[in-house]
C-alpha atoms as a PDB file:
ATOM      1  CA  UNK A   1       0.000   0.000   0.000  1.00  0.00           C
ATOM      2  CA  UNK A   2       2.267   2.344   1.054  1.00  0.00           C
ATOM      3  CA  UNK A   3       4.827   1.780  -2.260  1.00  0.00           C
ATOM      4  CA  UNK A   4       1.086   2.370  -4.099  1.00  0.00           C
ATOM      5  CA  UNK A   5       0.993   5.630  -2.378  1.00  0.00           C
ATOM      6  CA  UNK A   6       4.599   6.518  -3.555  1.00  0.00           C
ATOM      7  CA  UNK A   7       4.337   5.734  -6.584  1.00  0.00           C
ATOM      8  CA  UNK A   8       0.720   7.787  -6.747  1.00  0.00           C
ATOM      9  CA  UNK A   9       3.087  10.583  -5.003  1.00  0.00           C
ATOM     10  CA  UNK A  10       5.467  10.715  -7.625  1.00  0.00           C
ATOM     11  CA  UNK A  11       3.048  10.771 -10.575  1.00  0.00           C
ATOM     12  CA  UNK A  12       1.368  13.677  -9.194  1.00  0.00           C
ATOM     13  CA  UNK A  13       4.279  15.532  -8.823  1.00  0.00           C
ATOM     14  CA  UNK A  14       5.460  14.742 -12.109  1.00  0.00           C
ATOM     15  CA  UNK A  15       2.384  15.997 -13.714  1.00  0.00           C
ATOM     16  CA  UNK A  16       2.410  18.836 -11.992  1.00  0.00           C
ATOM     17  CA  UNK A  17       6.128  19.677 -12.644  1.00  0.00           C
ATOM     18  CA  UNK A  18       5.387  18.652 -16.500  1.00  0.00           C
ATOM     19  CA  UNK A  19       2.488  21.272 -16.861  1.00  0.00           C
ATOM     20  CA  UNK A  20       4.623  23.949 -15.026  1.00  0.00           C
ATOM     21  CA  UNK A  21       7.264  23.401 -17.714  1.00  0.00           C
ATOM     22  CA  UNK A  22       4.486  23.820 -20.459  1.00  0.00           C
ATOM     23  CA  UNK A  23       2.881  26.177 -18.665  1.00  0.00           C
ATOM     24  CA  UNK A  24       6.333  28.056 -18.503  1.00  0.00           C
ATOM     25  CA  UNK A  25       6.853  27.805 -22.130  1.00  0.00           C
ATOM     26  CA  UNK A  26       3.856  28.879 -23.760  1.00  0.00           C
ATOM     27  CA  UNK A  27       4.184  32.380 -21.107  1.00  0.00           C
ATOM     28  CA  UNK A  28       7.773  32.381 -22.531  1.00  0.00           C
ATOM     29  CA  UNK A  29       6.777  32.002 -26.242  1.00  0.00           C
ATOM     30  CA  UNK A  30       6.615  35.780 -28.195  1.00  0.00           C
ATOM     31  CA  UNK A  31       3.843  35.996 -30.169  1.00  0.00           C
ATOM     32  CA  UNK A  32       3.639  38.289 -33.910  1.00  0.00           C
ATOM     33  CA  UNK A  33       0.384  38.983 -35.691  1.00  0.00           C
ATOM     34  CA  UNK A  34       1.305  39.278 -38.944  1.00  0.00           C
ATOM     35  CA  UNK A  35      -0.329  40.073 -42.420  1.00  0.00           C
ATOM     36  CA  UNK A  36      -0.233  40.379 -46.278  1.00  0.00           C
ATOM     37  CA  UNK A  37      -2.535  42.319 -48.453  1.00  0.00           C
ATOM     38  CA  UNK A  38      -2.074  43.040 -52.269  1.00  0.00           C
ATOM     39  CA  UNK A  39      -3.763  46.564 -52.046  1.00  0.00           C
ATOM     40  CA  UNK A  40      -3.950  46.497 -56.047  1.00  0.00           C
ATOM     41  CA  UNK A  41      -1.768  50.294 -56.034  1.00  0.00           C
ATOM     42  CA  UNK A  42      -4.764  52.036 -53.323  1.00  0.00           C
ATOM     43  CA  UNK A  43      -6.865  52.250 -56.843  1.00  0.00           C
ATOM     44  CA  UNK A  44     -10.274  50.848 -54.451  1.00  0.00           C
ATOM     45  CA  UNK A  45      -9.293  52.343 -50.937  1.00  0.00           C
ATOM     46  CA  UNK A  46      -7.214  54.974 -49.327  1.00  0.00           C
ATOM     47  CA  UNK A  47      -4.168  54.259 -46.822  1.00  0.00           C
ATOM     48  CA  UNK A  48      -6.361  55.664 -44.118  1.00  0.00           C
ATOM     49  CA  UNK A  49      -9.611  53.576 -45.110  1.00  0.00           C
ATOM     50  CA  UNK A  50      -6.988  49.931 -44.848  1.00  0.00           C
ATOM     51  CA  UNK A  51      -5.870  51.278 -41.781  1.00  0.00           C
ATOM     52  CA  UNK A  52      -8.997  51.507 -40.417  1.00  0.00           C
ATOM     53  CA  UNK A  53      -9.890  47.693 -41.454  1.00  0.00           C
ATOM     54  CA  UNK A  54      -6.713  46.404 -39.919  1.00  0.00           C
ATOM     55  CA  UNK A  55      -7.028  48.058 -36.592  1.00  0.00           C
ATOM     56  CA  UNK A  56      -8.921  45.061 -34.653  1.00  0.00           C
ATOM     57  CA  UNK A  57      -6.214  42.586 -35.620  1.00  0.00           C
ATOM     58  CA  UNK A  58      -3.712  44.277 -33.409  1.00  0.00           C
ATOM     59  CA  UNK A  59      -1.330  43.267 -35.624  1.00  0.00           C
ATOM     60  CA  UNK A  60       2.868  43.692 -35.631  1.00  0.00           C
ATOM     61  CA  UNK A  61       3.649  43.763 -39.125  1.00  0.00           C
ATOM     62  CA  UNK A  62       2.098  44.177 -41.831  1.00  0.00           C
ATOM     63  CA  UNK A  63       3.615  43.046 -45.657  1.00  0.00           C
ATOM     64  CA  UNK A  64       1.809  45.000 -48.366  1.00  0.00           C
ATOM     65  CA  UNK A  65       2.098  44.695 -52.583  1.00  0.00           C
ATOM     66  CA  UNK A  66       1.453  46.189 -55.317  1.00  0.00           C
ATOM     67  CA  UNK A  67       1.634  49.375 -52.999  1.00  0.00           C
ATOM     68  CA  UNK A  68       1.973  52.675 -53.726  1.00  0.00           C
ATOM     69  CA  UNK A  69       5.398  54.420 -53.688  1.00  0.00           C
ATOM     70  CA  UNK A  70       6.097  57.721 -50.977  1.00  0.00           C
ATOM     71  CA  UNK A  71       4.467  57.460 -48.228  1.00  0.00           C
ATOM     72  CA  UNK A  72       1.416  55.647 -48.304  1.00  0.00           C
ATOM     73  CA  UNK A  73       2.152  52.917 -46.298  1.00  0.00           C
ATOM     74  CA  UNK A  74       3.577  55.717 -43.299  1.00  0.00           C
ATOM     75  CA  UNK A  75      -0.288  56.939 -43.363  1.00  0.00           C
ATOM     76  CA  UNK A  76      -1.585  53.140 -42.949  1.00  0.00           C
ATOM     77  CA  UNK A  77       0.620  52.888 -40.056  1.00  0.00           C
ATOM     78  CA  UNK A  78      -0.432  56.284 -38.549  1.00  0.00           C
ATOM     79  CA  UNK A  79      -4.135  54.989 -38.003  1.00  0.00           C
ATOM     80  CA  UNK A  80      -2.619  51.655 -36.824  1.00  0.00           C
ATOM     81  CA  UNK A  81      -0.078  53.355 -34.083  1.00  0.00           C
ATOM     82  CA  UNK A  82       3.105  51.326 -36.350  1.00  0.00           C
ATOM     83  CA  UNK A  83       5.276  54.118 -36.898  1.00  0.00           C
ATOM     84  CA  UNK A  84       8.016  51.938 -38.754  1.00  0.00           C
ATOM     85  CA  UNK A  85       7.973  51.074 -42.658  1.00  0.00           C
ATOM     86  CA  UNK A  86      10.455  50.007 -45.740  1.00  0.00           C
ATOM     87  CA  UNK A  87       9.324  50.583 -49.380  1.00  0.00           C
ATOM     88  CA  UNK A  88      11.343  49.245 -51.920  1.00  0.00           C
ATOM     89  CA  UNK A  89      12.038  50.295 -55.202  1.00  0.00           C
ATOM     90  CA  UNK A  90      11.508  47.731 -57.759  1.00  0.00           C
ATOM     91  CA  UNK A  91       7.688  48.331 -59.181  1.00  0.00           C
ATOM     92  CA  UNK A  92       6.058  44.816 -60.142  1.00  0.00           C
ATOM     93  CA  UNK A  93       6.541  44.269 -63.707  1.00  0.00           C
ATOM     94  CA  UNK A  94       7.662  47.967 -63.947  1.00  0.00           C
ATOM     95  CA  UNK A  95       4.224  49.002 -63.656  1.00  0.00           C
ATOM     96  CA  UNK A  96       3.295  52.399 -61.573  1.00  0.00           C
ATOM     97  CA  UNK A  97       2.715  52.003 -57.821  1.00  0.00           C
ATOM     98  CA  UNK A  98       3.293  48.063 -57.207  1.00  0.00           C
ATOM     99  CA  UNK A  99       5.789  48.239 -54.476  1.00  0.00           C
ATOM    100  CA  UNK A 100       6.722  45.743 -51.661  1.00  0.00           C
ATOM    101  CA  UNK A 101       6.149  47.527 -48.481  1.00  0.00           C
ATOM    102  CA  UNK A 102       6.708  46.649 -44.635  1.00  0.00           C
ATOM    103  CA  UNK A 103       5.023  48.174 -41.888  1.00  0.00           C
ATOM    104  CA  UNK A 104       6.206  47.499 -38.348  1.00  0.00           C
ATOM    105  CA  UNK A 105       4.987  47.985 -34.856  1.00  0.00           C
ATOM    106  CA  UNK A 106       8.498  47.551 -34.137  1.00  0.00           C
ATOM    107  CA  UNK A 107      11.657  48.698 -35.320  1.00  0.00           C
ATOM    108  CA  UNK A 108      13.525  47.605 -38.250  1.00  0.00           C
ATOM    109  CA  UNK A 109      16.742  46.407 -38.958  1.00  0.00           C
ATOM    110  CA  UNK A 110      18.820  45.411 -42.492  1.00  0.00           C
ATOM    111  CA  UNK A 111      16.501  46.382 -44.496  1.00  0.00           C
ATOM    112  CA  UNK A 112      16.606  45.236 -48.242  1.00  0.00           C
ATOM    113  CA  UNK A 113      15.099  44.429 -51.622  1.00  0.00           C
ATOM    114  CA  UNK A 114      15.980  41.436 -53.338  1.00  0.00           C
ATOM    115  CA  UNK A 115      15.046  40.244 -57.006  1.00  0.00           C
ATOM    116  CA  UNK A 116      13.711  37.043 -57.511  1.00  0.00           C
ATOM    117  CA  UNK A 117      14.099  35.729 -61.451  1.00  0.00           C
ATOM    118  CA  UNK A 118      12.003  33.829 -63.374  1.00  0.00           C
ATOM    119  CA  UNK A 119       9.895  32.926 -66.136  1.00  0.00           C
ATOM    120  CA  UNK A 120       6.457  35.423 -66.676  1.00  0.00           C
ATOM    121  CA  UNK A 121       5.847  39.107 -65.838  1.00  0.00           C
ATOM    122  CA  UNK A 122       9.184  40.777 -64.315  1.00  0.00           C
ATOM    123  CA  UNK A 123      10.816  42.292 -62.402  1.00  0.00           C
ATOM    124  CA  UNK A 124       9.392  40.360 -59.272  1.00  0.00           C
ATOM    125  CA  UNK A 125      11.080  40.932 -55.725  1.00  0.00           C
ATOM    126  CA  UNK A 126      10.807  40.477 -51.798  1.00  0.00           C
ATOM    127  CA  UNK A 127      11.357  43.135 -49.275  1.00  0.00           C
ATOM    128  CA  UNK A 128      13.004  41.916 -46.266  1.00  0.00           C
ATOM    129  CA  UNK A 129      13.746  43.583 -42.660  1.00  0.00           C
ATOM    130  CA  UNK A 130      14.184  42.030 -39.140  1.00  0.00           C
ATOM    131  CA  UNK A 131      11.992  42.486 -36.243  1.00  0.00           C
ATOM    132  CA  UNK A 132      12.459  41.979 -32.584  1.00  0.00           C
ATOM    133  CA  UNK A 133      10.253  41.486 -30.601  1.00  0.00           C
ATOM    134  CA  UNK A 134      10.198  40.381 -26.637  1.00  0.00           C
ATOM    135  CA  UNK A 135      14.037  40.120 -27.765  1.00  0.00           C
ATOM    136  CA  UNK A 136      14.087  37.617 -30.319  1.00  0.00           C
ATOM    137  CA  UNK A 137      15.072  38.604 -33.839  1.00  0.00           C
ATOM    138  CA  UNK A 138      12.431  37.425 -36.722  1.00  0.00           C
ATOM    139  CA  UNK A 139      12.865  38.003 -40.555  1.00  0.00           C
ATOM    140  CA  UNK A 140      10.148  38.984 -42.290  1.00  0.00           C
ATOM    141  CA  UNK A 141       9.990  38.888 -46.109  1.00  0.00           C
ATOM    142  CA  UNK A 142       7.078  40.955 -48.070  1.00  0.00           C
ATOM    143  CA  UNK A 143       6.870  39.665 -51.505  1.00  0.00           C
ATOM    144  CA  UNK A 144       4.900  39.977 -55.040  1.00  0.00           C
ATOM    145  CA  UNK A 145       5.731  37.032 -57.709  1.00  0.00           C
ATOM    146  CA  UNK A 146       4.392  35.571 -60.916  1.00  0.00           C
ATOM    147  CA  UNK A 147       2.285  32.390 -61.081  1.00  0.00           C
ATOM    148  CA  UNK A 148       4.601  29.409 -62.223  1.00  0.00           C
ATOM    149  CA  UNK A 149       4.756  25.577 -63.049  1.00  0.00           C
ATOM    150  CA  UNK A 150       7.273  23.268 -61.850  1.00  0.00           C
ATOM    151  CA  UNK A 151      11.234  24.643 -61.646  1.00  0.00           C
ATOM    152  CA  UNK A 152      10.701  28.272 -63.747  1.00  0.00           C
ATOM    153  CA  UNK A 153       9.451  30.777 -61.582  1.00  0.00           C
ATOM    154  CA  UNK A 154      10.309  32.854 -58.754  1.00  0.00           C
ATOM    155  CA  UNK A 155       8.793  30.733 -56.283  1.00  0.00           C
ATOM    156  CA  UNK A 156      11.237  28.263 -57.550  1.00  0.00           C
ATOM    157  CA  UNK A 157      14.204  30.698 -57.162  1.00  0.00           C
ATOM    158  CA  UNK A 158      13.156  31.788 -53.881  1.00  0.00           C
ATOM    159  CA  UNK A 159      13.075  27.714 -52.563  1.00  0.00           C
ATOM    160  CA  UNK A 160      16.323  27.295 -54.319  1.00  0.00           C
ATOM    161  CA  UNK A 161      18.552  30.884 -54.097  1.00  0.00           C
ATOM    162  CA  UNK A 162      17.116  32.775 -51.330  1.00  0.00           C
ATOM    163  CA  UNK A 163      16.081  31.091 -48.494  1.00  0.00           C
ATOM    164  CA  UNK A 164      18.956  28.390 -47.975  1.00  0.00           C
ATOM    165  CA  UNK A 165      20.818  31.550 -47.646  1.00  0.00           C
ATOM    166  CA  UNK A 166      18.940  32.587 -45.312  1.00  0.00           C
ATOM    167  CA  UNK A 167      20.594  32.668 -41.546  1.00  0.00           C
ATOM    168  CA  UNK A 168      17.695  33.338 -39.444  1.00  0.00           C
ATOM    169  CA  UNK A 169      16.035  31.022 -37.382  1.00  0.00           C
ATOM    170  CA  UNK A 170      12.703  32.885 -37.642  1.00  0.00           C
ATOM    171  CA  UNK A 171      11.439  33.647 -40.803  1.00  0.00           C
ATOM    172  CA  UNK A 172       8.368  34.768 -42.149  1.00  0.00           C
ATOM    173  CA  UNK A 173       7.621  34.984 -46.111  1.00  0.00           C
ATOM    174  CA  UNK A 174       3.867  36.223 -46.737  1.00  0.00           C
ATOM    175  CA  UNK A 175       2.561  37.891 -49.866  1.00  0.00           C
ATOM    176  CA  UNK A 176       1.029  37.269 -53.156  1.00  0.00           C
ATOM    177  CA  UNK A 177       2.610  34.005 -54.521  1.00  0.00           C
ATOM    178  CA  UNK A 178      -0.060  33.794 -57.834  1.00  0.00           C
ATOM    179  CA  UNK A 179      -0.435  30.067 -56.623  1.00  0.00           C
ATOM    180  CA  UNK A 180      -2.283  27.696 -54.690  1.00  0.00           C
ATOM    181  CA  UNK A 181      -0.861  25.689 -51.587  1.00  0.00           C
ATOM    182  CA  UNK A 182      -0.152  22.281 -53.444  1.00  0.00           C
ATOM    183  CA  UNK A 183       1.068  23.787 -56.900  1.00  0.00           C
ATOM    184  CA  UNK A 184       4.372  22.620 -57.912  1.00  0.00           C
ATOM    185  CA  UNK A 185       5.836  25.987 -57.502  1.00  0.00           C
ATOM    186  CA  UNK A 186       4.604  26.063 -53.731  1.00  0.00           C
ATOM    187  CA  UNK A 187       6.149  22.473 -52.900  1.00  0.00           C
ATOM    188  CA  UNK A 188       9.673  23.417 -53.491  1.00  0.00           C
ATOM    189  CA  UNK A 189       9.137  26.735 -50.969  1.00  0.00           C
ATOM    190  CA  UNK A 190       7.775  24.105 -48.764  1.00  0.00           C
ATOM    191  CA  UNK A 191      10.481  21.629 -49.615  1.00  0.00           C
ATOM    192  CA  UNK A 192      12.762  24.665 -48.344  1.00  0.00           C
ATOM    193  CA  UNK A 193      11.785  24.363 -45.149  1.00  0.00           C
ATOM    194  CA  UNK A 194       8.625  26.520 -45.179  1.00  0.00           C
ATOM    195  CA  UNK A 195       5.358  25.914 -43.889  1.00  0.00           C
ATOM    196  CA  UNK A 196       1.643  27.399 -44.854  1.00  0.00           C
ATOM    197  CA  UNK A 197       0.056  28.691 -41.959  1.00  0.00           C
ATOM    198  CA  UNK A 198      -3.059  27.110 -43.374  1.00  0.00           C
ATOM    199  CA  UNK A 199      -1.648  23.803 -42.350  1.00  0.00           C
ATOM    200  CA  UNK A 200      -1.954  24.702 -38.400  1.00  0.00           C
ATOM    201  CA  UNK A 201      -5.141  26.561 -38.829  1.00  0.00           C
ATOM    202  CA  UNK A 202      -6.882  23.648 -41.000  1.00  0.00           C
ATOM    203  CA  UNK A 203      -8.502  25.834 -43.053  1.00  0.00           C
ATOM    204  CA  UNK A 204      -9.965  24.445 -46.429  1.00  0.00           C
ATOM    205  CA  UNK A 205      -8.898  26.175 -49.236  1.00  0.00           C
ATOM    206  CA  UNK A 206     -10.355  24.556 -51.883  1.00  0.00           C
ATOM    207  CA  UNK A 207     -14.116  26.590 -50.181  1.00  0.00           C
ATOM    208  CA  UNK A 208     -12.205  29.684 -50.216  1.00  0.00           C
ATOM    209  CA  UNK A 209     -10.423  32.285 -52.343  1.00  0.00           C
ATOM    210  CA  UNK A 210      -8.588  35.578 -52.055  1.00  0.00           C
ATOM    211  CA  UNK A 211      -8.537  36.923 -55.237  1.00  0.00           C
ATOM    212  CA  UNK A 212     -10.588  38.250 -57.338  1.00  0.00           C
ATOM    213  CA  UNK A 213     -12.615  39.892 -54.515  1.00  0.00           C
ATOM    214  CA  UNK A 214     -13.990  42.749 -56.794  1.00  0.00           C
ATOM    215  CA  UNK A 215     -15.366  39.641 -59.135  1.00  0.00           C
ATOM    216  CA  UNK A 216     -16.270  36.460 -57.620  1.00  0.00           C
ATOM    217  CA  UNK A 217     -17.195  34.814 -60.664  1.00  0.00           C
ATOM    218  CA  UNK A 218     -13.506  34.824 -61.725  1.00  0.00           C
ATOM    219  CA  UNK A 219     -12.088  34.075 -58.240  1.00  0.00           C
ATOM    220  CA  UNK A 220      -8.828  31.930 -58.423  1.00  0.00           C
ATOM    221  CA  UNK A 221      -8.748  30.130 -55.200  1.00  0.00           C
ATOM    222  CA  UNK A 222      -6.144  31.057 -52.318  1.00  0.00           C
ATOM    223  CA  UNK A 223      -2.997  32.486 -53.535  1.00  0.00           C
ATOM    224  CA  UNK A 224      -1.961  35.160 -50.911  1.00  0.00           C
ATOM    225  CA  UNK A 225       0.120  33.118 -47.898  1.00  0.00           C
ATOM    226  CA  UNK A 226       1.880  33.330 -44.928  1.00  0.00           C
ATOM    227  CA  UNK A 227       5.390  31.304 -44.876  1.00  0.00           C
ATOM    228  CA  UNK A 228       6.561  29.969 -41.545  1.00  0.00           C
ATOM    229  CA  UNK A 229      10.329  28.261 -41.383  1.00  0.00           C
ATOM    230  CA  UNK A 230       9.237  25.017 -39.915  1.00  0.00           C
ATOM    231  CA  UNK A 231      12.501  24.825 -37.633  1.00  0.00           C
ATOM    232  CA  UNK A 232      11.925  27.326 -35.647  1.00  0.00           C
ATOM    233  CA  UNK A 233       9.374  25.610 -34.097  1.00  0.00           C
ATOM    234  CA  UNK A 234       6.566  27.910 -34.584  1.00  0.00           C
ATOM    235  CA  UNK A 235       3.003  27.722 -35.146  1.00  0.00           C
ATOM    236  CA  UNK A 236       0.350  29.484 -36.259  1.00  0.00           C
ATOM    237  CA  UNK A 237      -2.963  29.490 -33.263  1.00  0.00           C
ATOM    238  CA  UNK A 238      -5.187  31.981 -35.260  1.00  0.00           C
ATOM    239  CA  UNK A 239      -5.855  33.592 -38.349  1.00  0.00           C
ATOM    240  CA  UNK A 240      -7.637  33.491 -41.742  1.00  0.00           C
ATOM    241  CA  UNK A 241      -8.507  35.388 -44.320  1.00  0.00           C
ATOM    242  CA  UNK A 242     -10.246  38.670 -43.674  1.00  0.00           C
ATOM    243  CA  UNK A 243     -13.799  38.823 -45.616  1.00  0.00           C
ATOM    244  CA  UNK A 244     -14.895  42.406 -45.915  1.00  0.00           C
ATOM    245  CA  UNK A 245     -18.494  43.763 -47.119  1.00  0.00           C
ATOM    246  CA  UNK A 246     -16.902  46.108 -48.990  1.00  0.00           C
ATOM    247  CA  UNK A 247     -13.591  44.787 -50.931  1.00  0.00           C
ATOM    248  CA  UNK A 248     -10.862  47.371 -50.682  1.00  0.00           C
ATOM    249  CA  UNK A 249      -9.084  45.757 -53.805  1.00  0.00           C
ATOM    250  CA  UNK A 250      -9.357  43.075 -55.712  1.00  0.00           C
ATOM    251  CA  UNK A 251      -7.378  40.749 -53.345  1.00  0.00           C
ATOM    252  CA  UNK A 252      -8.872  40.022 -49.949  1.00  0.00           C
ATOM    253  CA  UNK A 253      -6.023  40.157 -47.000  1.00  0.00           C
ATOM    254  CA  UNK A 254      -5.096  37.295 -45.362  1.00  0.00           C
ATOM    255  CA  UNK A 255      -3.817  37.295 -41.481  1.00  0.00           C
ATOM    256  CA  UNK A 256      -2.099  34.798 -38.780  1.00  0.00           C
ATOM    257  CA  UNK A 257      -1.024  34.624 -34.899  1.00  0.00           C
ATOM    258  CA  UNK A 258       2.388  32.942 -34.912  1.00  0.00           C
ATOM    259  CA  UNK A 259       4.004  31.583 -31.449  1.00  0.00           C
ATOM    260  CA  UNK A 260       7.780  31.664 -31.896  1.00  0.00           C
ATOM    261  CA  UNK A 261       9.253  29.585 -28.472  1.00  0.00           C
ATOM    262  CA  UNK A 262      12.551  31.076 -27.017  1.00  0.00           C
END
C-alpha cells in the first residue's frame, strides 16, 4: 500500500512539474500577428480607409504589394499606431505604384530588396527587414511574384537561391505568390523548409479564395500566404482570411497569430 501511495506521489508531482514546464513555455513564447494584403496600387481604398480595417487585428507587421510608392504605407501605419515602414524600389513588372512595403509595430533592422528571377511578368522581388520582438530577432519577407509551373518561376528561385541563404532562425515569407498551396511551384518553398500557416489553422482552401474579390465569378482560389520556417518551431494558433463587405481591392487580405518559443 504504502509503495502504491509513492508511486501515486510521484506521478502527481510529475504531472504537476510537467504542466509547469508547459505552462512556462507557452508564457515564454513571443507571439507576432502578422499580415499580407495586395492593395492592387490604393486604386479601391485609401491608406487611411486599410488602416482603419486592420485596426482590430492588433497586428505587428504588416507586408503590403502592389503598394503605392512615398508614403502611403507611413499613413496606414499612422491609423494603426506602427510608426516603422520600408518601401522598396523595384515596381512589379515595372508598372506604376506596385511596391513591396513593410510596416512594423516595431523597429527595423537590415533592411533590403531582393530580385527574384524567373519565367512570366518581371521584375518580381521580396522586401526583407528584421523584427524583434520580446528580444528575439524574426525576418520577415514581403513579396509579389508571378504564377509558375514546376522549376521556372520565382517561387522556384526563392526555394532554391534565397532562403537556404537565409541565416535566421525565424522567418516569415507572406505575400502574393499567384499560386495555390499544393502547386508545384509552392512544394519546393515548402520543400525549403517553409510551412503554410493554413496547415496549423486547418482551413480548407479549396471553399475559399482571395482573389478576385472585386469579381467572384472569376475568383482563383487562395494564392496570398503566410510562410513559416518550420525549424523554428513555430506555429500558427489563429488567423484566416479577412472577408470584408466592402472589398478594398481586388485581393482580400489574409492574417495569422504565430508563437515563436525562445
Amino acid at each position: 500500500m504504502k509503495r502504491i501511495r509513492k508511486c501515486c506521489l510521484l506521478e502527481t508531482l510529475l504531472l504537476i512539474c510537467t504542466s509547469a514546464s508547459l505552462c512556462f513555455a507557452d508564457k515564454d513564447a513571443v507571439t507576432l500577428r502578422v499580415a499580407a494584403y495586395n492593395v492592387e496600387f490604393s486604386k479601391s481604398a485609401t491608406a487611411e480607409q486599410i488602416g482603419e480595417m486592420f485596426k482590430p487585428f492588433n497586428l505587428d507587421v504588416i507586408g503590403f504589394n502592389e503598394a503605392p510608392d512615398g508614403h502611403w504605407t507611413k499613413r496606414v501605419g499612422k491609423v494603426l499606431g506602427m510608426g516603422h515602414s520600408y518601401v522598396g524600389k523595384i515596381s512589379s513588372a515595372n508598372h506604376k505604384d506596385k511596391y513591396k512595403t513593410i510596416l512594423s509595430r516595431f523597429p527595423l533592422e537590415e533592411t533590403g530588396e531582393i530580385s527574384l528571377k524567373g519565367v512570366g511578368w518581371n521584375p518580381a522581388s521580396a522586401v526583407k527587414a528584421v523584427i524583434r520582438k520580446g528580444g528575439i530577432p524574426i525576418t520577415f519577407y514581403s513579396l509579389h511574384i508571378c504564377g509558375s509551373k514546376r522549376d521556372k518561376g520565382h517561387a522556384h528561385f526563392l526555394a532554391t537561391e534565397v532562403l537556404p541563404k537565409e541565416k535566421s532562425k525565424r522567418v516569415i515569407v507572406a505575400g502574393d505568390f499567384n499560386n495555390r498551396v499544393g502547386d508545384d511551384s509552392l512544394n519546393f518553398v515548402e520543400g525549403a523548409g517553409m510551412r503554410p500557416t493554413w496547415k496549423d489553422l486547418k482551413i480548407e482552401l479549396s471553399q475559399n479564395f482571395s482573389y478576385n474579390a472585386l469579381a467572384p465569378e472569376k475568383q482563383a482560389g487562395v494564392i496570398d500566404h503566410i510562410f513559416y520556417k518550420v525549424s523554428s518551431g513555430a506555429r500558427a494558433t489563429d488567423g484566416g482570411i479577412i472577408e470584408l463587405k466592402k472589398p478594398l481591392s481586388d485581393h482580400k487580405p489574409v492574417w495569422a497569430e504565430l508563437v515563436f518559443p525562445r
